[in-house]
N, C-alpha and C. Protein backbone atom coordinates (compact mmCIF):
# COMPACT_ATOMS: atom_id res chain seq x y z
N UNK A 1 -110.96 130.70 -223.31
CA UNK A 1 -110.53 129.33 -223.35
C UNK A 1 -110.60 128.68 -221.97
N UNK A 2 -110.06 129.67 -220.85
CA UNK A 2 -110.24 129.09 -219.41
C UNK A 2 -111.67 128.18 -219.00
N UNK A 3 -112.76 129.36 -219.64
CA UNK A 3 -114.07 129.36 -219.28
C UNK A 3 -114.49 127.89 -219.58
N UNK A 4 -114.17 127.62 -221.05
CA UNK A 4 -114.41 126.47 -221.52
C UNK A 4 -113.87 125.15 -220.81
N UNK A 5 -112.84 125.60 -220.60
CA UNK A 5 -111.89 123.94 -219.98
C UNK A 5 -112.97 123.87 -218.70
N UNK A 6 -113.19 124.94 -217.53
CA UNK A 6 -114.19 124.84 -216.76
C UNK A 6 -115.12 124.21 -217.30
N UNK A 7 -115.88 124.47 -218.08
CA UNK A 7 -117.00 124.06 -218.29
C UNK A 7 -116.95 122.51 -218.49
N UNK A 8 -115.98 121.85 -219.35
CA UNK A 8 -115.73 121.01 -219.86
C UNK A 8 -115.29 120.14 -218.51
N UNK A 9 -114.81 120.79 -217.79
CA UNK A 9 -114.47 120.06 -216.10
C UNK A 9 -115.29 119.46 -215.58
N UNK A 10 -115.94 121.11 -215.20
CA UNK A 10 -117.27 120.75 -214.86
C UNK A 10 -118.03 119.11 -215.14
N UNK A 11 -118.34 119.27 -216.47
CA UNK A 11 -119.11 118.39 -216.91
C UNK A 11 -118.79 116.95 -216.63
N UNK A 12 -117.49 116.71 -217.10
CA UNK A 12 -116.82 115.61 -216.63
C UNK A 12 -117.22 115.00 -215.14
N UNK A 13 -116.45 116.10 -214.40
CA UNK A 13 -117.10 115.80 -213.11
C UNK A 13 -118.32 114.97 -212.59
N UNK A 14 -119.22 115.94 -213.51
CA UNK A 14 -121.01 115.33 -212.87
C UNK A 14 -121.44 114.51 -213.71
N UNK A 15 -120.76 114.30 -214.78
CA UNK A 15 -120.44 112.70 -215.65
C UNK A 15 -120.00 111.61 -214.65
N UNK A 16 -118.99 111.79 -214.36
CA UNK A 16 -118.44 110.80 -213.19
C UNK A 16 -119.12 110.57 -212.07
N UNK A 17 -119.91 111.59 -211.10
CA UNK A 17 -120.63 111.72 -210.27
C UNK A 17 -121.88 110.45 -209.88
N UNK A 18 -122.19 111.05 -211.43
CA UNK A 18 -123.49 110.15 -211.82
C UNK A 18 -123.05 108.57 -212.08
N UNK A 19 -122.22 108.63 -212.53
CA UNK A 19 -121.74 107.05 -212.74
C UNK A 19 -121.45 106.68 -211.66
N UNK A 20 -121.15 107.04 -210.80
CA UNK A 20 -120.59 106.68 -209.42
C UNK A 20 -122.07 106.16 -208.59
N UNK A 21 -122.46 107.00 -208.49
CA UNK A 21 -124.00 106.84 -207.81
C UNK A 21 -124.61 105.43 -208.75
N UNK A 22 -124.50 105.65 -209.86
CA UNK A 22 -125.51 104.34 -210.59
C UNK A 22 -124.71 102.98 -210.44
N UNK A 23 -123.79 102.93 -210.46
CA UNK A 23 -122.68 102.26 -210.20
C UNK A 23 -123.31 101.87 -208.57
N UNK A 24 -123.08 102.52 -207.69
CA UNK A 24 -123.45 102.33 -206.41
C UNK A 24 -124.92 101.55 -206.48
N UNK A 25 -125.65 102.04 -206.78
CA UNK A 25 -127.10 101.64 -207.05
C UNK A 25 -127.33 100.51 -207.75
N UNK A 26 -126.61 99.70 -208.36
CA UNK A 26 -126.76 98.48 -209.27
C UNK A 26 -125.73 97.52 -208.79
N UNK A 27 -124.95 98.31 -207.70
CA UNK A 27 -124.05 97.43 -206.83
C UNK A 27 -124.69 96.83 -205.38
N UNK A 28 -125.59 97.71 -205.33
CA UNK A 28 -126.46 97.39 -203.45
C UNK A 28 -127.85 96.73 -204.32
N UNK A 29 -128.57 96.60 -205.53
CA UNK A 29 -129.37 95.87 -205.89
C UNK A 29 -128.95 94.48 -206.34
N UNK A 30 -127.79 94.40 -206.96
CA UNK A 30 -127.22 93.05 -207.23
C UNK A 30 -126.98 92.25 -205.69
N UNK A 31 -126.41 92.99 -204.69
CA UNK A 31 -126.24 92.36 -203.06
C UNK A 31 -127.77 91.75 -202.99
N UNK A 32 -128.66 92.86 -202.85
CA UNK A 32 -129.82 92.07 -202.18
C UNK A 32 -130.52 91.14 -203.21
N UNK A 33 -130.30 91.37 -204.83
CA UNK A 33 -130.53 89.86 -205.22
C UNK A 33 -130.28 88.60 -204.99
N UNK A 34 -128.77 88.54 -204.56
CA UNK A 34 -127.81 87.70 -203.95
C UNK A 34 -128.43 87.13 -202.57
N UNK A 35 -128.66 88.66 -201.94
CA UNK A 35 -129.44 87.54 -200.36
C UNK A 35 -130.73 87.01 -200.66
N UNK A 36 -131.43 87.56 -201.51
CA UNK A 36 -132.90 86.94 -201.60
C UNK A 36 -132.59 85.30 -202.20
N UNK A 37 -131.74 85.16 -203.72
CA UNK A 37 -131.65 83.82 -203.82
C UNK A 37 -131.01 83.22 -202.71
N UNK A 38 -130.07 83.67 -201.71
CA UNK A 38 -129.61 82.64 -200.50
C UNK A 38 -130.81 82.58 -200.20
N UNK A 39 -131.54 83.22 -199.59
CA UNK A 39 -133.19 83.28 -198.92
C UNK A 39 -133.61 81.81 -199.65
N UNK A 40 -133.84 82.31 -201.27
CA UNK A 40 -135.03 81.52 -201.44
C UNK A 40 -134.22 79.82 -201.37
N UNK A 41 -133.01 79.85 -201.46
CA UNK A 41 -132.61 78.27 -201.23
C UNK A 41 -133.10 77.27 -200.01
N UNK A 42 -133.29 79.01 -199.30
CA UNK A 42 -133.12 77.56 -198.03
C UNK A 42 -134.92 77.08 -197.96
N UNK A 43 -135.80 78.34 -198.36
CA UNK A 43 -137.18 77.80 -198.72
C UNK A 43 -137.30 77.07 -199.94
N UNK A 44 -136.66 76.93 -200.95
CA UNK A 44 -136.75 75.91 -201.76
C UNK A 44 -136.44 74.37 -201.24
N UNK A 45 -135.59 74.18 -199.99
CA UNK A 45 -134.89 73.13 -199.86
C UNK A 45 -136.30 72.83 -198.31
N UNK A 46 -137.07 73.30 -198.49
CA UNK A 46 -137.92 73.65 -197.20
C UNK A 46 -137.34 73.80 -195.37
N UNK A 47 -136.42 74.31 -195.88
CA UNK A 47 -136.02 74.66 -194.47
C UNK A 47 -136.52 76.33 -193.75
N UNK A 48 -137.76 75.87 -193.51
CA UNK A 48 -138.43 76.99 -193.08
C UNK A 48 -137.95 78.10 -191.85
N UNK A 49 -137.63 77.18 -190.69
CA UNK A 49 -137.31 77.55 -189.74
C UNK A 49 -135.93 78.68 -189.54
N UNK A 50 -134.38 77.73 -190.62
CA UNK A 50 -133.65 78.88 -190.48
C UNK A 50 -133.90 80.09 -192.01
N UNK A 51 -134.65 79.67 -192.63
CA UNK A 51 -135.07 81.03 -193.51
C UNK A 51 -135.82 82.18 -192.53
N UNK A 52 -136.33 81.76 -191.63
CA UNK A 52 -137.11 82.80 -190.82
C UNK A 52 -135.96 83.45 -189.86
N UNK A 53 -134.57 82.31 -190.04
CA UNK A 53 -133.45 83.19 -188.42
C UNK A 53 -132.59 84.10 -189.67
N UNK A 54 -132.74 83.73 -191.02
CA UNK A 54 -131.77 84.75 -191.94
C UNK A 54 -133.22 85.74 -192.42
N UNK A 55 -133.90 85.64 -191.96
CA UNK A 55 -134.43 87.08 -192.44
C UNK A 55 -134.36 88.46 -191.12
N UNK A 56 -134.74 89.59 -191.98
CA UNK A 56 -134.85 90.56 -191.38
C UNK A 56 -135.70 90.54 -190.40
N UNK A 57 -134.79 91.64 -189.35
CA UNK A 57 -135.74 91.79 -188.01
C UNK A 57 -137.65 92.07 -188.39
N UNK A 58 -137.84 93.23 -189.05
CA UNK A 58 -138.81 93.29 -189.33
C UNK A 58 -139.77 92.11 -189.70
N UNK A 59 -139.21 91.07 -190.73
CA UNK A 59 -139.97 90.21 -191.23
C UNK A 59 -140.17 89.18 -189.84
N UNK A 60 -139.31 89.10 -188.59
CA UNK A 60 -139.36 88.04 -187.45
C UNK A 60 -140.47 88.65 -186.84
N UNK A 61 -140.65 90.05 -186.71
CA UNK A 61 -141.75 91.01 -186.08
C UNK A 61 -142.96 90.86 -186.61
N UNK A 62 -142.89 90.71 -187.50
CA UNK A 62 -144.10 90.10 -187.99
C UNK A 62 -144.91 88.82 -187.92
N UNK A 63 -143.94 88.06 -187.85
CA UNK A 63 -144.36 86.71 -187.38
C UNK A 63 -143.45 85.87 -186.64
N UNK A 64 -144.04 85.11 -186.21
CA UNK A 64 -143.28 84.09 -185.29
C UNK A 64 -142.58 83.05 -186.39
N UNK A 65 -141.32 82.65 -185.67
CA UNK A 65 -141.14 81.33 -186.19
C UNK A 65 -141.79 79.98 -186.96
N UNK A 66 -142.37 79.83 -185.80
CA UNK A 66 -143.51 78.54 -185.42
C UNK A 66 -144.44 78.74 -187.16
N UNK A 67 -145.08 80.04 -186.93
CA UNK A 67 -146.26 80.60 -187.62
C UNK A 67 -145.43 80.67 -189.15
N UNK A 68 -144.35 81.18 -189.51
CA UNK A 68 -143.69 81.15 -190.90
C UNK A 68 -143.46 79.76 -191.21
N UNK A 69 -143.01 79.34 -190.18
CA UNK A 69 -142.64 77.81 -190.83
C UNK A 69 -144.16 76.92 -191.22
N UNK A 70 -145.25 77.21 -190.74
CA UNK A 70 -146.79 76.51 -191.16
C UNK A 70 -146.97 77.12 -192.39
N UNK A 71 -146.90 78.75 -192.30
CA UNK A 71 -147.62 79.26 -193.47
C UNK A 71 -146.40 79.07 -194.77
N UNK A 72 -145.70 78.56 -194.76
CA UNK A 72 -144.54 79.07 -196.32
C UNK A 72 -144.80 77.49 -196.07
N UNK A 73 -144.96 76.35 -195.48
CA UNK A 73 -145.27 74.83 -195.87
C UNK A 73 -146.27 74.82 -196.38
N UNK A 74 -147.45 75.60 -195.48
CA UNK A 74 -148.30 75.48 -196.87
C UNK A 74 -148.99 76.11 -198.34
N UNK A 75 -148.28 77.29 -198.21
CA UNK A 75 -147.52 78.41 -199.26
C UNK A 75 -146.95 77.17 -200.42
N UNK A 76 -145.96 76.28 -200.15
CA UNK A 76 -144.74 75.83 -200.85
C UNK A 76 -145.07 75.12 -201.10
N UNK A 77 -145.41 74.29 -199.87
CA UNK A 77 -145.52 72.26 -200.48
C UNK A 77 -146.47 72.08 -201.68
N UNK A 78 -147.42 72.69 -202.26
CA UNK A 78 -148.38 72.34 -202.95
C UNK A 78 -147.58 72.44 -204.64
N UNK A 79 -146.88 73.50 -204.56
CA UNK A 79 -146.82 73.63 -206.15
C UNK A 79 -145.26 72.75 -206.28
N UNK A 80 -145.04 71.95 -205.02
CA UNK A 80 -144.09 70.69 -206.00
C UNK A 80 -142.23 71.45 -205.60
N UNK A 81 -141.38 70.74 -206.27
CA UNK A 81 -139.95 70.99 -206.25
C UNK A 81 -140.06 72.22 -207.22
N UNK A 82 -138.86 73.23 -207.08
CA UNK A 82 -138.38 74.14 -208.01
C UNK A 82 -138.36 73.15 -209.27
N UNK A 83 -138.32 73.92 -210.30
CA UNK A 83 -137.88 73.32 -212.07
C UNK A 83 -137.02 74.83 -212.21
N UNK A 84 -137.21 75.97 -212.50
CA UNK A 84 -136.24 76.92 -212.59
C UNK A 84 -136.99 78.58 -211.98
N UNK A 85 -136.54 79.26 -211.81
CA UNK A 85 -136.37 80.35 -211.26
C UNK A 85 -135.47 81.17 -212.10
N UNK A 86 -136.15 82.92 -212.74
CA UNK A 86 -135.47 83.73 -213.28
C UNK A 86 -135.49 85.02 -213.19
N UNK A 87 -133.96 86.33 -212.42
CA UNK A 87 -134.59 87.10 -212.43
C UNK A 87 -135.25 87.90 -213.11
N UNK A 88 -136.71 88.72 -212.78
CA UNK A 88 -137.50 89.68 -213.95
C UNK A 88 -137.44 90.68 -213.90
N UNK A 89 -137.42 91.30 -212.65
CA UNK A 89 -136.89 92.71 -211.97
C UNK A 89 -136.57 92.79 -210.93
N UNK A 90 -135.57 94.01 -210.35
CA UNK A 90 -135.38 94.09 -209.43
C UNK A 90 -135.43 95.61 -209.31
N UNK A 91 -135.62 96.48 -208.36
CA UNK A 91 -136.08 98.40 -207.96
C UNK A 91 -135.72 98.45 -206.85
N UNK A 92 -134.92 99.61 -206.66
CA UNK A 92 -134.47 99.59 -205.35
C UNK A 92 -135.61 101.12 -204.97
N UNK A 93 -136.07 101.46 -203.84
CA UNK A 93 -136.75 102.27 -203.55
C UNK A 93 -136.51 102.22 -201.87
N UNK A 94 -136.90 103.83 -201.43
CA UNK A 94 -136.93 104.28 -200.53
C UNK A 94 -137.96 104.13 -199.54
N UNK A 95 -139.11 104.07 -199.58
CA UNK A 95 -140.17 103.60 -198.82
C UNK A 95 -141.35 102.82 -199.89
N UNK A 96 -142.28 101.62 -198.49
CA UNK A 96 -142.84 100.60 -199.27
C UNK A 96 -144.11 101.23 -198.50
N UNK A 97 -145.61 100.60 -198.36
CA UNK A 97 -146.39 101.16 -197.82
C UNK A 97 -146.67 100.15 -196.94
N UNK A 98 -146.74 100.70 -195.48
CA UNK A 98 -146.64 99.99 -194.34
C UNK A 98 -145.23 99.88 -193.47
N UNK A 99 -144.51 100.14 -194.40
CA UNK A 99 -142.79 100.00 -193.45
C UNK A 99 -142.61 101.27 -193.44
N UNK A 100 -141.30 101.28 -192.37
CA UNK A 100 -140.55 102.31 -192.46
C UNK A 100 -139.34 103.03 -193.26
N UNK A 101 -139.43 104.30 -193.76
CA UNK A 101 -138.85 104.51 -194.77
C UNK A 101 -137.12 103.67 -194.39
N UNK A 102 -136.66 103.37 -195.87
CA UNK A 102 -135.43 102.72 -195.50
C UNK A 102 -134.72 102.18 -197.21
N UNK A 103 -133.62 101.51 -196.89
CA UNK A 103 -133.50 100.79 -197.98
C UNK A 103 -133.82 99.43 -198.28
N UNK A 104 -134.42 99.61 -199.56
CA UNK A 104 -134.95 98.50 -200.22
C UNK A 104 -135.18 98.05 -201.09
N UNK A 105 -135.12 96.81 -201.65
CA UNK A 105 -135.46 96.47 -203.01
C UNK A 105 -136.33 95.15 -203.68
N UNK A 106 -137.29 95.71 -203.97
CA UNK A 106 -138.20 94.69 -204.99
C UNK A 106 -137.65 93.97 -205.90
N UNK A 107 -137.70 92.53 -205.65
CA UNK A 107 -137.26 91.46 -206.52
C UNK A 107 -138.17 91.02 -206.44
N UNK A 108 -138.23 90.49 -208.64
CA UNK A 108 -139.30 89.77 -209.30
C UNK A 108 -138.48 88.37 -209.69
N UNK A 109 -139.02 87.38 -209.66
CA UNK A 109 -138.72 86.57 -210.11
C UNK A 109 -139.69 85.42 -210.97
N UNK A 110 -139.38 84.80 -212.37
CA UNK A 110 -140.14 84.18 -212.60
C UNK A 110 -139.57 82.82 -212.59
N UNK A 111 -140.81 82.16 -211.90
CA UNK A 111 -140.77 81.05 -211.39
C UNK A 111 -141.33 79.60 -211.63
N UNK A 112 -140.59 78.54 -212.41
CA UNK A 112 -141.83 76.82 -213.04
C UNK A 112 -141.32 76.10 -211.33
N UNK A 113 -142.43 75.65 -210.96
CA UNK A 113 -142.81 74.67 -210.17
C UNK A 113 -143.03 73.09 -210.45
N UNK A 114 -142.53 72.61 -210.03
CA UNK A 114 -143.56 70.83 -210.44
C UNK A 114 -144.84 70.88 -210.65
N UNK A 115 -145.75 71.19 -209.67
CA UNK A 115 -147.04 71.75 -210.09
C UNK A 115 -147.37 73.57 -210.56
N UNK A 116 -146.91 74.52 -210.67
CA UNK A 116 -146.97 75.70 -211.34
C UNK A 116 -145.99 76.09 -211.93
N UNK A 117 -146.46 75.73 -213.27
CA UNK A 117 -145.75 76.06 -214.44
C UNK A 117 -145.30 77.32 -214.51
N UNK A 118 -145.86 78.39 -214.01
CA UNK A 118 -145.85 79.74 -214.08
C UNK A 118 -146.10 80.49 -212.98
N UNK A 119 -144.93 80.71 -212.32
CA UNK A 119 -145.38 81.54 -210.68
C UNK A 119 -144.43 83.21 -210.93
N UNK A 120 -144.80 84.12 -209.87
CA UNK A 120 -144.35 85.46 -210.18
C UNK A 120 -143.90 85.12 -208.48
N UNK A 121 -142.40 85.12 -207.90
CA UNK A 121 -142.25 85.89 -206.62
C UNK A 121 -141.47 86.48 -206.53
N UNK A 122 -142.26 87.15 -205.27
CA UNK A 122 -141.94 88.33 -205.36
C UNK A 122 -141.09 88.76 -203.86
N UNK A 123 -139.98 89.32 -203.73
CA UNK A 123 -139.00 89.25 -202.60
C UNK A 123 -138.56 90.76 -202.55
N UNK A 124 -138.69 91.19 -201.26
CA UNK A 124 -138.13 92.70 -200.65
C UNK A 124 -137.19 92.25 -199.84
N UNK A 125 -136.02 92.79 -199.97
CA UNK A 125 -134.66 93.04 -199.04
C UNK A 125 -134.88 94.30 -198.50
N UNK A 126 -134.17 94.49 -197.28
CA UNK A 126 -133.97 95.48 -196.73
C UNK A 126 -132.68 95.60 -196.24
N UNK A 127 -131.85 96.75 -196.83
CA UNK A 127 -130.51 96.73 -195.63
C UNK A 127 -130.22 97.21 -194.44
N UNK A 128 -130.34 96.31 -193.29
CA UNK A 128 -130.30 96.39 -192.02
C UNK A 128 -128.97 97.16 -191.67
N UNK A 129 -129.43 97.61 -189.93
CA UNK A 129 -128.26 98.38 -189.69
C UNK A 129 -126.70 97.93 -190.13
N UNK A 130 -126.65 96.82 -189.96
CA UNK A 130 -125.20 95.97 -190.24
C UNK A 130 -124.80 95.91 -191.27
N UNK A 131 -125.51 96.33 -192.33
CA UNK A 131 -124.73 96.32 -193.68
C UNK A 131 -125.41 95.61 -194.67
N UNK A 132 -125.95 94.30 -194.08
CA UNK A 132 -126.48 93.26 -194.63
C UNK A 132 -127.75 93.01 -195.24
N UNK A 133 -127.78 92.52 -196.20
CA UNK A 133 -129.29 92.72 -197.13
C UNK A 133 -130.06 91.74 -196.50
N UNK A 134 -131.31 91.77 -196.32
CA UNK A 134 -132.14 90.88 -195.94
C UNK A 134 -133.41 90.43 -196.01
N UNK A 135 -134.37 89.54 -195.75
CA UNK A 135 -135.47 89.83 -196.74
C UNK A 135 -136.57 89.92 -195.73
N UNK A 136 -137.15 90.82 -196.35
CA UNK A 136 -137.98 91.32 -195.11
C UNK A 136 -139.61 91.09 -195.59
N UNK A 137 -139.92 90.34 -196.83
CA UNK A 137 -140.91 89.90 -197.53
C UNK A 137 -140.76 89.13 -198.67
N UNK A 138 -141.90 88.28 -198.45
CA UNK A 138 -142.26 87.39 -199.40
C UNK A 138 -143.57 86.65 -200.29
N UNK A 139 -143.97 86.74 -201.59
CA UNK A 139 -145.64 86.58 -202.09
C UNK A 139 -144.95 86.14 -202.90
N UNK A 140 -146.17 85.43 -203.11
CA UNK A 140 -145.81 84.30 -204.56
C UNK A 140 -147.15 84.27 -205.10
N UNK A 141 -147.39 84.16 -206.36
CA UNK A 141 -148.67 83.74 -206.94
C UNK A 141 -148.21 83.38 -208.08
């Protein structure tokens, strides 16, 4: 009977374990959904410049200021005001190809434009040393 209650412990245990972890994992993917839509507000509202000071170090390393704020104007301006935005997926994963391994997560979003009825973007967070989710990429088509 001992053996059993063990066992039955046991199990419980790595029942809970696991919930804990997935729990954790659908708690740090909901965060960086959260920063990507702050993200995408302030490029929806075309404020290029401080979307480039709230993103991740990496994504500033990549480009300049100056240079994000030309290319996401002319990325943006063409397909018109938001009409709605929905999320489609989001994956959190350990390494992307080209970065360094880390945390991160792929957000899908589907997206109507004034002029594109039908857009897919697509947004990577990364959580920086500080805690904070951030977006360290951005494609749209």
């Amino acid at each position: 009977m001992r053996a059993m209650t063990r066992v039955v412990a046991c199990g419980a245990l790595a029942l809970l374990l696991v919930a804990t972890v997935v729990r954790a994992a659908g708690e740090a993917e909901a965060k960086a959904v959260a920063a990507a839509k702050s993200w995408l507000a302030l490029v929806d509202a075309g404020k290029y410049g401080p979307s480039w000071d709230a993103a991740a170090a990496t994504f500033k390393s990549a480009v300049t200021r100056t240079d994000w704020e030309r290319m996401a104007a002319s990325a943006r301006v063409p397909f018109g005001k938001l009409l709605s935005r929905e999320l489609a997926a989001s994956k959190a994963v350990s390494s992307l190809p080209g970065a360094p391994d880390g945390n991160y997560v792929v957000i899908q979003f589907k997206t109507a434009f004034e002029h594109k009825a039908q857009a897919v973007e697509t947004v990577t967070a990364v959580l920086e040393s500080d805690g904070a989710w951030r977006v360290t990429g951005y494609f749209i088509k």
